[in-house]
PDB file of N, CA and C in Angstrom:
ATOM      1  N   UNK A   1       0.852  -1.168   0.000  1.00  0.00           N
ATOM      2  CA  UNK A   1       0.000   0.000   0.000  1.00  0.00           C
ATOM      3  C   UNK A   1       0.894   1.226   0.000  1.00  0.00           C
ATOM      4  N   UNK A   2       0.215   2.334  -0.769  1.00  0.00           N
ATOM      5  CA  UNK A   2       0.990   3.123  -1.416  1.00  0.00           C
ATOM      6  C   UNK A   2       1.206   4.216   0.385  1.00  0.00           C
ATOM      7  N   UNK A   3       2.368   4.845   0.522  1.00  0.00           N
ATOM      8  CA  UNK A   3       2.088   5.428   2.250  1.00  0.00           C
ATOM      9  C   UNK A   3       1.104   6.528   1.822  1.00  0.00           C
ATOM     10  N   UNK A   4       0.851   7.554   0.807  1.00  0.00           N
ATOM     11  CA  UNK A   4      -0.088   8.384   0.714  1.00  0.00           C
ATOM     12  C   UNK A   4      -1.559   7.995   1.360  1.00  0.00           C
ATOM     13  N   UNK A   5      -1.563   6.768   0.253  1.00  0.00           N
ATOM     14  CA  UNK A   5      -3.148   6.194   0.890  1.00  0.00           C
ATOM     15  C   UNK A   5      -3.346   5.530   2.746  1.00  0.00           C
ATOM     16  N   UNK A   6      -2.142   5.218   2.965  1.00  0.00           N
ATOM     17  CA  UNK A   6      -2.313   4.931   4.105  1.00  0.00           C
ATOM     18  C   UNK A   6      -2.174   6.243   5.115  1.00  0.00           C
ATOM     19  N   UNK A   7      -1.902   7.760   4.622  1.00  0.00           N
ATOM     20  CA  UNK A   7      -1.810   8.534   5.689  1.00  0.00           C
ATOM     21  C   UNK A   7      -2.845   9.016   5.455  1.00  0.00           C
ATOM     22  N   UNK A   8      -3.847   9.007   4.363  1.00  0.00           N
ATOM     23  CA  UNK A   8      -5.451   9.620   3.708  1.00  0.00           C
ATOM     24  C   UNK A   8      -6.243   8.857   5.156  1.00  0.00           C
ATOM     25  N   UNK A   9      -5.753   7.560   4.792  1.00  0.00           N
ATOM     26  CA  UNK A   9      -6.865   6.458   5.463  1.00  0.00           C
ATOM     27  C   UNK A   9      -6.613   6.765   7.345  1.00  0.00           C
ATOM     28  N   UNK A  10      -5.302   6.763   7.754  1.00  0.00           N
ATOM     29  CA  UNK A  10      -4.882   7.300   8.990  1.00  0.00           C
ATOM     30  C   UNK A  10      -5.610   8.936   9.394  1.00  0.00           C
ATOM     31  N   UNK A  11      -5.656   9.368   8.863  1.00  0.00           N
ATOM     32  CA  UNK A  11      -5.933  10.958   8.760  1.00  0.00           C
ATOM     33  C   UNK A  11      -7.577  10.916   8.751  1.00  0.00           C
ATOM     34  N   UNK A  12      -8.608  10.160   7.969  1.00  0.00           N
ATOM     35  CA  UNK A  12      -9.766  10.100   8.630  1.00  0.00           C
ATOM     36  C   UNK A  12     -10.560   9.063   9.077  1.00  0.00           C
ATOM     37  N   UNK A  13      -9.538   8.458   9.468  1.00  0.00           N
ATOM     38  CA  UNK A  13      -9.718   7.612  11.238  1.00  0.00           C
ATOM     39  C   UNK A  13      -9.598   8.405  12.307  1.00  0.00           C
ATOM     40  N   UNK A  14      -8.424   9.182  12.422  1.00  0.00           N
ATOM     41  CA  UNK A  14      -8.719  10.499  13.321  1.00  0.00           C
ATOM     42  C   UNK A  14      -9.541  11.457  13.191  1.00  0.00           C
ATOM     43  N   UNK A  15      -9.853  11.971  12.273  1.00  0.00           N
ATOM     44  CA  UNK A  15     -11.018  12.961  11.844  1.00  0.00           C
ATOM     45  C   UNK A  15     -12.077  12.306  12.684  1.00  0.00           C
ATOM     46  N   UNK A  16     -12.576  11.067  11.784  1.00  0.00           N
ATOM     47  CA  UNK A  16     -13.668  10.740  12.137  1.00  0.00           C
ATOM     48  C   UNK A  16     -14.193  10.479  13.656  1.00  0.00           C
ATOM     49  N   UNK A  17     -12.777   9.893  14.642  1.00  0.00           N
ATOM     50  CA  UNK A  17     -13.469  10.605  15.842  1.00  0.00           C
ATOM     51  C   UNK A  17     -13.351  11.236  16.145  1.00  0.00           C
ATOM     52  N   UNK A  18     -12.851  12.410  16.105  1.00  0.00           N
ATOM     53  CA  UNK A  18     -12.767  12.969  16.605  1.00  0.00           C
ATOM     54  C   UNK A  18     -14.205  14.561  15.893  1.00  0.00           C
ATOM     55  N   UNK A  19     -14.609  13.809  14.465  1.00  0.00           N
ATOM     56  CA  UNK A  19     -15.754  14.734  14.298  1.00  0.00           C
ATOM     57  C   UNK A  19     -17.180  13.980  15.568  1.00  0.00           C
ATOM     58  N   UNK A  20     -16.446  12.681  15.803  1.00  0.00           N
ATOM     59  CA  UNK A  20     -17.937  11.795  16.397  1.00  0.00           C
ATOM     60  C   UNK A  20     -18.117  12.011  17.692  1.00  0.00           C
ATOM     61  N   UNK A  21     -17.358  12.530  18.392  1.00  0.00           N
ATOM     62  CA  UNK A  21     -17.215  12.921  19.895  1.00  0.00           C
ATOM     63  C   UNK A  21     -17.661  14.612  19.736  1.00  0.00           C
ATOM     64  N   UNK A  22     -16.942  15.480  18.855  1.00  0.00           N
ATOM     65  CA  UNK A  22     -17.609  16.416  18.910  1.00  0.00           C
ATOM     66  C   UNK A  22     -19.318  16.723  18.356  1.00  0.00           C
ATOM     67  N   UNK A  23     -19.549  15.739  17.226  1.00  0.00           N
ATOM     68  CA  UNK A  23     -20.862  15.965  17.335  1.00  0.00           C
ATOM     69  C   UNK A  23     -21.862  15.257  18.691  1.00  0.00           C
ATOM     70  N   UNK A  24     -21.011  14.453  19.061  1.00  0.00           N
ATOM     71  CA  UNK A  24     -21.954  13.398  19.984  1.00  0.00           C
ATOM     72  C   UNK A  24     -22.340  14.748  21.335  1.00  0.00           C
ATOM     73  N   UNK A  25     -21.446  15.619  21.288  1.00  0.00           N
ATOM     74  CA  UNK A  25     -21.198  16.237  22.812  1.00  0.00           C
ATOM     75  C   UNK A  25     -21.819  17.779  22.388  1.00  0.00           C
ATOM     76  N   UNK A  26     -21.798  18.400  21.157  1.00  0.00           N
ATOM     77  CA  UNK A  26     -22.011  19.380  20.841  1.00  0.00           C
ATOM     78  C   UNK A  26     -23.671  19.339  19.822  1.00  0.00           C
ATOM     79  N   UNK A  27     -23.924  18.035  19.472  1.00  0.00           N
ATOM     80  CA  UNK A  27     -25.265  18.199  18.429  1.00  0.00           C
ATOM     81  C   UNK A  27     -26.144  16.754  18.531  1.00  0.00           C
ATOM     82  N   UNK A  28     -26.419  16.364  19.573  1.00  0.00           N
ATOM     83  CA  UNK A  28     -26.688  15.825  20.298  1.00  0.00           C
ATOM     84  C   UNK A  28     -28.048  15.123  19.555  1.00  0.00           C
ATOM     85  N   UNK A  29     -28.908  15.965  19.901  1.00  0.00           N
ATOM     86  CA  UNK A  29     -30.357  15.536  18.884  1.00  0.00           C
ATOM     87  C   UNK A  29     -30.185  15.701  17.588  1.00  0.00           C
ATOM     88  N   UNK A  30     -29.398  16.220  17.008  1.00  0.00           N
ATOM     89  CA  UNK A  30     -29.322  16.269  15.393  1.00  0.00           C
ATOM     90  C   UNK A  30     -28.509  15.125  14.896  1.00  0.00           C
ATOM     91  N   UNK A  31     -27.744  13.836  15.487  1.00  0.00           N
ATOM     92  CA  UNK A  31     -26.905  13.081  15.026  1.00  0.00           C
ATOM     93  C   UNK A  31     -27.686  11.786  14.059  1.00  0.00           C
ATOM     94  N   UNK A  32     -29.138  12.093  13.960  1.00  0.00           N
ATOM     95  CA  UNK A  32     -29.686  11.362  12.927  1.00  0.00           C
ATOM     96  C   UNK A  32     -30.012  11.979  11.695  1.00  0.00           C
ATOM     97  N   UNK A  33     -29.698  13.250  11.760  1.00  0.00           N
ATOM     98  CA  UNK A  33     -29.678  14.109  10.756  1.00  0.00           C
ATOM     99  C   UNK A  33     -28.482  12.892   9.301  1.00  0.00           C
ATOM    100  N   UNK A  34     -29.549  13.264   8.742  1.00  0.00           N
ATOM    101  CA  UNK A  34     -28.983  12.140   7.173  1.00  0.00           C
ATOM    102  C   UNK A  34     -27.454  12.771   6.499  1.00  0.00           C
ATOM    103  N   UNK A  35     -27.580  14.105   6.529  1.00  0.00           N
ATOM    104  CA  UNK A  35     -25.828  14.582   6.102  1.00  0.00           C
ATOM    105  C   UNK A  35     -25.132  14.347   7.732  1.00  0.00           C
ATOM    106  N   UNK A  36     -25.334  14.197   8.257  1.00  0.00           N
ATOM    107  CA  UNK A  36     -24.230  13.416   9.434  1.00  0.00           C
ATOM    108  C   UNK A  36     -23.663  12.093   9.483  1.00  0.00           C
ATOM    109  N   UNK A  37     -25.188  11.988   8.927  1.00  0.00           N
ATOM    110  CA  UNK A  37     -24.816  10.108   8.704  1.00  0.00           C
ATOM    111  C   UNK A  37     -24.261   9.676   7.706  1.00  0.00           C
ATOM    112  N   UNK A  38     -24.467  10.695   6.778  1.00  0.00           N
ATOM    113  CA  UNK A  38     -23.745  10.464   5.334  1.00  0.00           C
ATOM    114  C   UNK A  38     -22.014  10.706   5.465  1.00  0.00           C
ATOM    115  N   UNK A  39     -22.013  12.029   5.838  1.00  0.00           N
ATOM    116  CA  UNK A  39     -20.182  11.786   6.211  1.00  0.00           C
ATOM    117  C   UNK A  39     -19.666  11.058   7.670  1.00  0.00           C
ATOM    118  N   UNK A  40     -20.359  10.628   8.231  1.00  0.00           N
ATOM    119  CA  UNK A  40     -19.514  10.070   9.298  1.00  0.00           C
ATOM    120  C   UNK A  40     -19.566   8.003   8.834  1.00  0.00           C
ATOM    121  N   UNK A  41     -20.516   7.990   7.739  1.00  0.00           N
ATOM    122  CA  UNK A  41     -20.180   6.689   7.006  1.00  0.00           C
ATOM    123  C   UNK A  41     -19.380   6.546   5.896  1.00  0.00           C
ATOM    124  N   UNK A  42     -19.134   8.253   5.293  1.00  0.00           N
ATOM    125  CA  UNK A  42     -18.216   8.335   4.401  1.00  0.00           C
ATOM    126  C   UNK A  42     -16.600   8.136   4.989  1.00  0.00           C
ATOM    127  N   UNK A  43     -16.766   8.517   5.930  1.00  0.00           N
ATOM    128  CA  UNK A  43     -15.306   8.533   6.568  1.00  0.00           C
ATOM    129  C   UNK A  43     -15.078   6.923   7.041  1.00  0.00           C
ATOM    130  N   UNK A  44     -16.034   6.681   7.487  1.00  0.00           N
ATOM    131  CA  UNK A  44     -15.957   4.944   8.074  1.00  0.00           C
ATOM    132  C   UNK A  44     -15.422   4.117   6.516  1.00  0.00           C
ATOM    133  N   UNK A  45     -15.991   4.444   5.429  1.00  0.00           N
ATOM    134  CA  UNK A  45     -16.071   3.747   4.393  1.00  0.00           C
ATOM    135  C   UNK A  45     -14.325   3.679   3.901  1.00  0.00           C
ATOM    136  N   UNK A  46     -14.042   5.233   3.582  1.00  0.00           N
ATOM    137  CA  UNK A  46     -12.196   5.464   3.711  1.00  0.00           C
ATOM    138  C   UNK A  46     -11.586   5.006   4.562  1.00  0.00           C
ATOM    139  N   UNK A  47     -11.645   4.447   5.821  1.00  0.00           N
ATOM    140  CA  UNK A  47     -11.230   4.300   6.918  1.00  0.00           C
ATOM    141  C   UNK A  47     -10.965   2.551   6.388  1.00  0.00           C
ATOM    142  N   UNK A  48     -12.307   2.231   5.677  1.00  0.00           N
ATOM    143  CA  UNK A  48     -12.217   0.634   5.777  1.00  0.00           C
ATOM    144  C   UNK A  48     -11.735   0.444   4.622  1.00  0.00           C
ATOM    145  N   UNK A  49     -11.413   1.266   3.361  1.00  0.00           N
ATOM    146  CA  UNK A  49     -10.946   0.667   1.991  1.00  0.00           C
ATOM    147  C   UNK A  49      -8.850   1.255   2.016  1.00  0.00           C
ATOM    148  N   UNK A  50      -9.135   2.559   2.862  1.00  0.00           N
ATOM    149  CA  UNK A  50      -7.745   2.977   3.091  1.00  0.00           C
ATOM    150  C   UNK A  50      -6.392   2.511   4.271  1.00  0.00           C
ATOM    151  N   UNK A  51      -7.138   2.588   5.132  1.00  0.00           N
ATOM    152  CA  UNK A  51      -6.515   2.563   6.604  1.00  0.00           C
ATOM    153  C   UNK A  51      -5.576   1.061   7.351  1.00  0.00           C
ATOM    154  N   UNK A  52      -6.753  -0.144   6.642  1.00  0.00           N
ATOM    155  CA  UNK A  52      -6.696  -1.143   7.422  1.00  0.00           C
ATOM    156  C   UNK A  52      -5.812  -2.225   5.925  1.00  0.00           C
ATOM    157  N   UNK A  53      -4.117  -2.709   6.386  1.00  0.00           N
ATOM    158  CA  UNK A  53      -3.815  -3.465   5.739  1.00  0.00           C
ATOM    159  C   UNK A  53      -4.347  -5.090   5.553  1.00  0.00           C
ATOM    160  N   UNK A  54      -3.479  -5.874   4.925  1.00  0.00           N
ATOM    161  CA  UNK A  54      -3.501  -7.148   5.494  1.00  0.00           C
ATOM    162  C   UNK A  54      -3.307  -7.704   6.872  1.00  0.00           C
ATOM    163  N   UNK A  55      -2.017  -7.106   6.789  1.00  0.00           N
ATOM    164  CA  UNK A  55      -1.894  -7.716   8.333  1.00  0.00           C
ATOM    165  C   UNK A  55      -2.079  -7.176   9.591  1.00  0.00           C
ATOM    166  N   UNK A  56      -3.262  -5.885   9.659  1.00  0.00           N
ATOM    167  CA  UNK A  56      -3.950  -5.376  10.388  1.00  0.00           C
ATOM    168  C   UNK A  56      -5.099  -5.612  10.635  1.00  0.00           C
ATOM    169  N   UNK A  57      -5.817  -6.480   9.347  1.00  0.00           N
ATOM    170  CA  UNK A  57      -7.438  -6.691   9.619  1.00  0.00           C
ATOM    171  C   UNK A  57      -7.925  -7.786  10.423  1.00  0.00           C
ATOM    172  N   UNK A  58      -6.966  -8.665  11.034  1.00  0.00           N
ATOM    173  CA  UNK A  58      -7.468  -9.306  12.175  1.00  0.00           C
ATOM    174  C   UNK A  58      -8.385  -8.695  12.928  1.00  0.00           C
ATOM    175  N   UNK A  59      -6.652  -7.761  13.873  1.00  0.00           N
ATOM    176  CA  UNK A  59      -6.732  -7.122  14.772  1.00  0.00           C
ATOM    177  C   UNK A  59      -7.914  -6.007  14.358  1.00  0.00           C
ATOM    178  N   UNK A  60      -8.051  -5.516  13.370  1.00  0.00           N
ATOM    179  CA  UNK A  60      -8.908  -4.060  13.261  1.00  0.00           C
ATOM    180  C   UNK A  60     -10.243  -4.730  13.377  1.00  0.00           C
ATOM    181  N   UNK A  61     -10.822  -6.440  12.776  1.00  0.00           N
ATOM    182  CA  UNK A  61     -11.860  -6.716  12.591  1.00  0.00           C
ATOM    183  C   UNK A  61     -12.145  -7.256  14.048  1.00  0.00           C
ATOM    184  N   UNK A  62     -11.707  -8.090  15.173  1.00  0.00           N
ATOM    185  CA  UNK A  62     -11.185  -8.460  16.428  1.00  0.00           C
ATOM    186  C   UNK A  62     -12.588  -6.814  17.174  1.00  0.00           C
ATOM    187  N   UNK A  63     -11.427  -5.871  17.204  1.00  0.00           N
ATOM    188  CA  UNK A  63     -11.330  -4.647  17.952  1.00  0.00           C
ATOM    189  C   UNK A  63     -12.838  -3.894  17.287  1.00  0.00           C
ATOM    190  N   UNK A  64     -13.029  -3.636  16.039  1.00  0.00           N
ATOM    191  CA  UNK A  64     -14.307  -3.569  15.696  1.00  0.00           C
ATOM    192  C   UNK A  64     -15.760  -4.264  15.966  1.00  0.00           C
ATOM    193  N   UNK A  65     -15.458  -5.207  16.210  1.00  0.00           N
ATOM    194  CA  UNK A  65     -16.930  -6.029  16.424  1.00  0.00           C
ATOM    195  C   UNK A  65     -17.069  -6.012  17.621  1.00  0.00           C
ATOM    196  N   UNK A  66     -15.530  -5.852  19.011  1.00  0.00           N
ATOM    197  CA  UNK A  66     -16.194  -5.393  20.260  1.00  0.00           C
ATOM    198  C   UNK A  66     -16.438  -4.043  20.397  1.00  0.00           C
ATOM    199  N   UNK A  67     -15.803  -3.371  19.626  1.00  0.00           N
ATOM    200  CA  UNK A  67     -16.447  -2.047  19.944  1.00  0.00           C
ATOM    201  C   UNK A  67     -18.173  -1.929  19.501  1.00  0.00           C
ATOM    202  N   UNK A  68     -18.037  -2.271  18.084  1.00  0.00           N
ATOM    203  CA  UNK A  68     -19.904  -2.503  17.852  1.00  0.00           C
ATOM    204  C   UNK A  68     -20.362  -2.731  18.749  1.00  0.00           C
ATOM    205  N   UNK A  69     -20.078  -4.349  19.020  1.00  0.00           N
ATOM    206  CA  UNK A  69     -21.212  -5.155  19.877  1.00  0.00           C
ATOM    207  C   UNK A  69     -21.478  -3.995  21.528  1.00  0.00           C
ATOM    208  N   UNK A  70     -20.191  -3.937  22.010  1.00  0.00           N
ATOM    209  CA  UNK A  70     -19.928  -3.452  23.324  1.00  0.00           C
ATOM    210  C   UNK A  70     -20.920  -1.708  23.242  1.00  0.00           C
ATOM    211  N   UNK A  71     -21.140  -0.812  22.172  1.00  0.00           N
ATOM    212  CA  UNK A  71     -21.545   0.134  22.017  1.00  0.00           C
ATOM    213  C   UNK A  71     -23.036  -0.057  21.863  1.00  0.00           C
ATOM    214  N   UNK A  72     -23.374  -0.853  21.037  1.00  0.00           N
ATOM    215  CA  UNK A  72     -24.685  -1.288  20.818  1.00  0.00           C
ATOM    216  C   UNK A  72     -25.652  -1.805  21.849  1.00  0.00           C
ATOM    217  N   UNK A  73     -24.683  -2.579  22.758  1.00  0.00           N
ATOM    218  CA  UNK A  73     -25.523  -3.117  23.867  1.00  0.00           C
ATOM    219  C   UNK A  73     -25.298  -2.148  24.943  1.00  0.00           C
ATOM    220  N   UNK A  74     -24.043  -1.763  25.149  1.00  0.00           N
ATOM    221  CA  UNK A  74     -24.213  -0.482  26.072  1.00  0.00           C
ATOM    222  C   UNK A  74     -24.982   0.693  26.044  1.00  0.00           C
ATOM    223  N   UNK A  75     -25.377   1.195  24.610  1.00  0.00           N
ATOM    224  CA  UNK A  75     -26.305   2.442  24.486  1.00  0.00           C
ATOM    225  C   UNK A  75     -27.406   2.013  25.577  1.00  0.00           C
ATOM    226  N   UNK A  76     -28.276   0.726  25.521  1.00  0.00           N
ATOM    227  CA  UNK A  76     -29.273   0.344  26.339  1.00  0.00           C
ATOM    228  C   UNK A  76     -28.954   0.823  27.788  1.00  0.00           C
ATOM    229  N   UNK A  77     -27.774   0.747  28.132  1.00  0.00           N
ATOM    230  CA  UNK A  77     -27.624   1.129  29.811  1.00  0.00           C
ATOM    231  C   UNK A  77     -27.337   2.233  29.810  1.00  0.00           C
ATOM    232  N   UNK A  78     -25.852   2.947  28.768  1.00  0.00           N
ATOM    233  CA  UNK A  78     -26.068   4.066  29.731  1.00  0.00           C
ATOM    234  C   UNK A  78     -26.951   5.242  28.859  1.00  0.00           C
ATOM    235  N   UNK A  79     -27.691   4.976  28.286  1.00  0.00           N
ATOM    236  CA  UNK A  79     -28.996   5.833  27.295  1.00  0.00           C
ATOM    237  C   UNK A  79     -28.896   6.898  27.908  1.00  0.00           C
ATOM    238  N   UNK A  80     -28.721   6.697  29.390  1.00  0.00           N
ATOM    239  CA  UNK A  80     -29.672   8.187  30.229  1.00  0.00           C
ATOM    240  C   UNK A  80     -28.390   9.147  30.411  1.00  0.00           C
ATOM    241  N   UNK A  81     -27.299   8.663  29.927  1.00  0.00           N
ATOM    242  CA  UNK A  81     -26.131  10.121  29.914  1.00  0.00           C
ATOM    243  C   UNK A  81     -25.954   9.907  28.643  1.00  0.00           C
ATOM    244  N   UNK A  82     -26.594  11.434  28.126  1.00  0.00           N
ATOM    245  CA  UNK A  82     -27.093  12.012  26.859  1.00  0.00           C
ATOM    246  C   UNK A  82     -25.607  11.978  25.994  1.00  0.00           C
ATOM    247  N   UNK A  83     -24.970  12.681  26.682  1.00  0.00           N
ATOM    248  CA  UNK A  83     -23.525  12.635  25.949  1.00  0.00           C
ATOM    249  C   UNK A  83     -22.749  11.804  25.124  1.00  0.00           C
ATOM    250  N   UNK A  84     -22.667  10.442  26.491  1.00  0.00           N
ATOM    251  CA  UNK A  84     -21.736   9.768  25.767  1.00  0.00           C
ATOM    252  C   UNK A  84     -23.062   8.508  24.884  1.00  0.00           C
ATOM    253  N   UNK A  85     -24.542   8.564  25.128  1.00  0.00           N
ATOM    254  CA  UNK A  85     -24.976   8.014  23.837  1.00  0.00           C
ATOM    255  C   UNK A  85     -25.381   8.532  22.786  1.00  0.00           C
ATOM    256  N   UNK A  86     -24.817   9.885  22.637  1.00  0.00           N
ATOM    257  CA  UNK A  86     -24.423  10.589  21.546  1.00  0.00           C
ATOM    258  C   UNK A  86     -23.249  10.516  20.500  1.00  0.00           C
ATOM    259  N   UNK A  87     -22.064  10.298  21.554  1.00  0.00           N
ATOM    260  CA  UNK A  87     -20.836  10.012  20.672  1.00  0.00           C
ATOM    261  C   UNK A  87     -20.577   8.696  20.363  1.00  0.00           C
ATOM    262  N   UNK A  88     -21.409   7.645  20.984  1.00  0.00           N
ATOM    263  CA  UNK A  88     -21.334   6.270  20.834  1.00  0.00           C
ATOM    264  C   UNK A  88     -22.047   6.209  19.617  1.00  0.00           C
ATOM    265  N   UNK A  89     -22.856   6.457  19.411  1.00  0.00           N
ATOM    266  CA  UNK A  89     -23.711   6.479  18.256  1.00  0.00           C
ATOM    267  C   UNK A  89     -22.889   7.122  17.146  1.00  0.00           C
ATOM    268  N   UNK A  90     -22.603   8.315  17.321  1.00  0.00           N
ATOM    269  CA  UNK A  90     -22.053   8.664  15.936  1.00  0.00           C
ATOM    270  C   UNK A  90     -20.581   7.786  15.867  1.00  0.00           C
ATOM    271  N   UNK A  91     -19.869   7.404  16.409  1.00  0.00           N
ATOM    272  CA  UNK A  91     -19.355   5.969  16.503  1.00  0.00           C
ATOM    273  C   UNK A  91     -19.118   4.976  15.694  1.00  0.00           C
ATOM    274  N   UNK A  92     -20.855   4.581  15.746  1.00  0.00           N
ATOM    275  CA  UNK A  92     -21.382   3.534  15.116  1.00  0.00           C
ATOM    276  C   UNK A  92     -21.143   3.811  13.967  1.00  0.00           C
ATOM    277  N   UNK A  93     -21.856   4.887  13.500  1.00  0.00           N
ATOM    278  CA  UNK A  93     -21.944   5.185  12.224  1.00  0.00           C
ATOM    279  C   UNK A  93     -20.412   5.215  11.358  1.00  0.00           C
ATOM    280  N   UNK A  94     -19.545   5.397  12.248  1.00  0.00           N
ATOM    281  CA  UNK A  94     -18.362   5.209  11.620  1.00  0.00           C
ATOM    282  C   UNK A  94     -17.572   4.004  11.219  1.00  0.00           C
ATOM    283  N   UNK A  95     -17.793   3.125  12.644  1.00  0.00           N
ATOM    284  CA  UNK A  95     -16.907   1.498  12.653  1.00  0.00           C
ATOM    285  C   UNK A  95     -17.557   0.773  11.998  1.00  0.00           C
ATOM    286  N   UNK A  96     -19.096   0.855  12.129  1.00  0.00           N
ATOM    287  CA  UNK A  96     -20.028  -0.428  11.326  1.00  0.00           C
ATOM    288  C   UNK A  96     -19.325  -0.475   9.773  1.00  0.00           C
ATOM    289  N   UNK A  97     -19.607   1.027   8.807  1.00  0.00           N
ATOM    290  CA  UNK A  97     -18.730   0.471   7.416  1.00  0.00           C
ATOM    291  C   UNK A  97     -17.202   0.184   7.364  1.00  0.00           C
ATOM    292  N   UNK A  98     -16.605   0.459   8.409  1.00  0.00           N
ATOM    293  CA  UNK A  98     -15.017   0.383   8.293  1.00  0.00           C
ATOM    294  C   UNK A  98     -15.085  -1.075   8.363  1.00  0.00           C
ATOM    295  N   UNK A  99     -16.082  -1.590   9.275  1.00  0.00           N
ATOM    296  CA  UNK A  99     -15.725  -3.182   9.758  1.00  0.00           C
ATOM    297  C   UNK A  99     -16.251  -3.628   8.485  1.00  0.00           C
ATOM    298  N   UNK A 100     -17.530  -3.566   8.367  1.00  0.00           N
ATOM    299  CA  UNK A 100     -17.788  -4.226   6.879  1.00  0.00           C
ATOM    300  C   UNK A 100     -16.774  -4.346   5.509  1.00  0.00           C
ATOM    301  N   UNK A 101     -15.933  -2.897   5.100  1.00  0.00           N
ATOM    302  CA  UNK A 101     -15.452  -2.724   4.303  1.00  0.00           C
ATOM    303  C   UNK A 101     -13.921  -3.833   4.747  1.00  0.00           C
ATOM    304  N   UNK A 102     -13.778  -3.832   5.628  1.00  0.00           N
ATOM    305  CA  UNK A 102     -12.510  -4.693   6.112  1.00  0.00           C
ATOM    306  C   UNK A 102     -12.708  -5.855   6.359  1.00  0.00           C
ATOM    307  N   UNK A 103     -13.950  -6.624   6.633  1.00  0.00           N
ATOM    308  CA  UNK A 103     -13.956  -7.702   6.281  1.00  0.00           C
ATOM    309  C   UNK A 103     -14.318  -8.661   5.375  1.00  0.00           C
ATOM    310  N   UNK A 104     -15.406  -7.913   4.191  1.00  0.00           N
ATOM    311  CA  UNK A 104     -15.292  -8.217   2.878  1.00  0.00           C
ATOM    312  C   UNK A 104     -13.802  -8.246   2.405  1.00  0.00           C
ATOM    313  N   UNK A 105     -13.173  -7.286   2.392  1.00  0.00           N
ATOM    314  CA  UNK A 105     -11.426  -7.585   1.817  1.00  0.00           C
ATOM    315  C   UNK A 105     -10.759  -8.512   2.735  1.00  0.00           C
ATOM    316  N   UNK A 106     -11.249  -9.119   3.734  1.00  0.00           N
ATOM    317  CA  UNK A 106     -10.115  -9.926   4.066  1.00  0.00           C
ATOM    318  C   UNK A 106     -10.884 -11.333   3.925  1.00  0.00           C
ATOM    319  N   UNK A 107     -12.028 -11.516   3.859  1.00  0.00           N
ATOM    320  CA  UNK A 107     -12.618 -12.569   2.753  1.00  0.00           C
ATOM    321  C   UNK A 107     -11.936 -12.919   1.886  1.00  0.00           C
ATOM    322  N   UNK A 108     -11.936 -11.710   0.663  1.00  0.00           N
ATOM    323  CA  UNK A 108     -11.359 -11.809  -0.637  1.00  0.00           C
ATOM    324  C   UNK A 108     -10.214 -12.374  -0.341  1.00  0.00           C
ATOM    325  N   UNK A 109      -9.333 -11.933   0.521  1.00  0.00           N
ATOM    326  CA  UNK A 109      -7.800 -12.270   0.608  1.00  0.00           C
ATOM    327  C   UNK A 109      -8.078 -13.699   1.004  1.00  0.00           C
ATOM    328  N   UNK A 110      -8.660 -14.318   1.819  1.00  0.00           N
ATOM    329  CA  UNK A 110      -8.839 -15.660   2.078  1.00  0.00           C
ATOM    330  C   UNK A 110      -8.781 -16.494   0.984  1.00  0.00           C
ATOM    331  N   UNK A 111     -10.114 -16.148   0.016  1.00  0.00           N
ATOM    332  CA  UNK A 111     -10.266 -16.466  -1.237  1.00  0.00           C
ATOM    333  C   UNK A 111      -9.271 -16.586  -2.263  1.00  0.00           C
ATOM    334  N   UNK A 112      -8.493 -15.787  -2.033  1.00  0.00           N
ATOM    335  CA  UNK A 112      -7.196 -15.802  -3.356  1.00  0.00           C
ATOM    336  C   UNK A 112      -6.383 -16.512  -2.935  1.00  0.00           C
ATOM    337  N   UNK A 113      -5.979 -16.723  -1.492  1.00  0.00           N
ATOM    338  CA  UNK A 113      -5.061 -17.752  -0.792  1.00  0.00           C
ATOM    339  C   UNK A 113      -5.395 -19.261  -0.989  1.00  0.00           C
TER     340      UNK A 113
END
């Protein structure tokens, strides 16, 4: 992988949380707003076609599905502090396509092996 694409893909992995904590904490009721959801899955999507090599997508797919799972089932408890099931959520919206996009390609790689 070319390092450009890997500092694109590095660069909004950080963006992206760091746009997901500030919207989670600053826009609270608007994080279902459809252009939120649209770039904070756009960034998840770069995140999962740029960021994550071969021999990272274990670990990235591993670390993704507990963060999902662990976010998803946690929103249920801590729902009632507005905050952080604000930034958990916009979160979501980020890891769910990174994980998808990273584990379709490491399918493929299975497949060619």
């Amino acid at each position: 992988m070319s390092k450009s694409k890997n500092t694109l893909g590095s660069w909004a992995f950080l963006i992206g949380v760091v746009i997901a904590v500030i919207l989670g904490i600053f826009v609270q009721d608007k994080i279902d707003n459809s252009t939120v959801t649209l770039v904070l899955v756009a960034i998840g999507l770069i995140v999962g076609f740029l960021n994550v090599t071969g021999n990272e997508a274990q670990a990235f797919l591993l670390s993704g599905v507990v963060l999902i799972i662990a976010t998803a089932f946690g929103s249920s408890s801590l729902g009632s502090v507005a905050y952080l099931d604000s930034v958990m959520e916009a979160l979501l919206k980020i890891f769910v396509p990174a994980t998808i996009i990273v584990a379709i390609k490491n399918v493929f790689s299975i497949a060619r092996n």
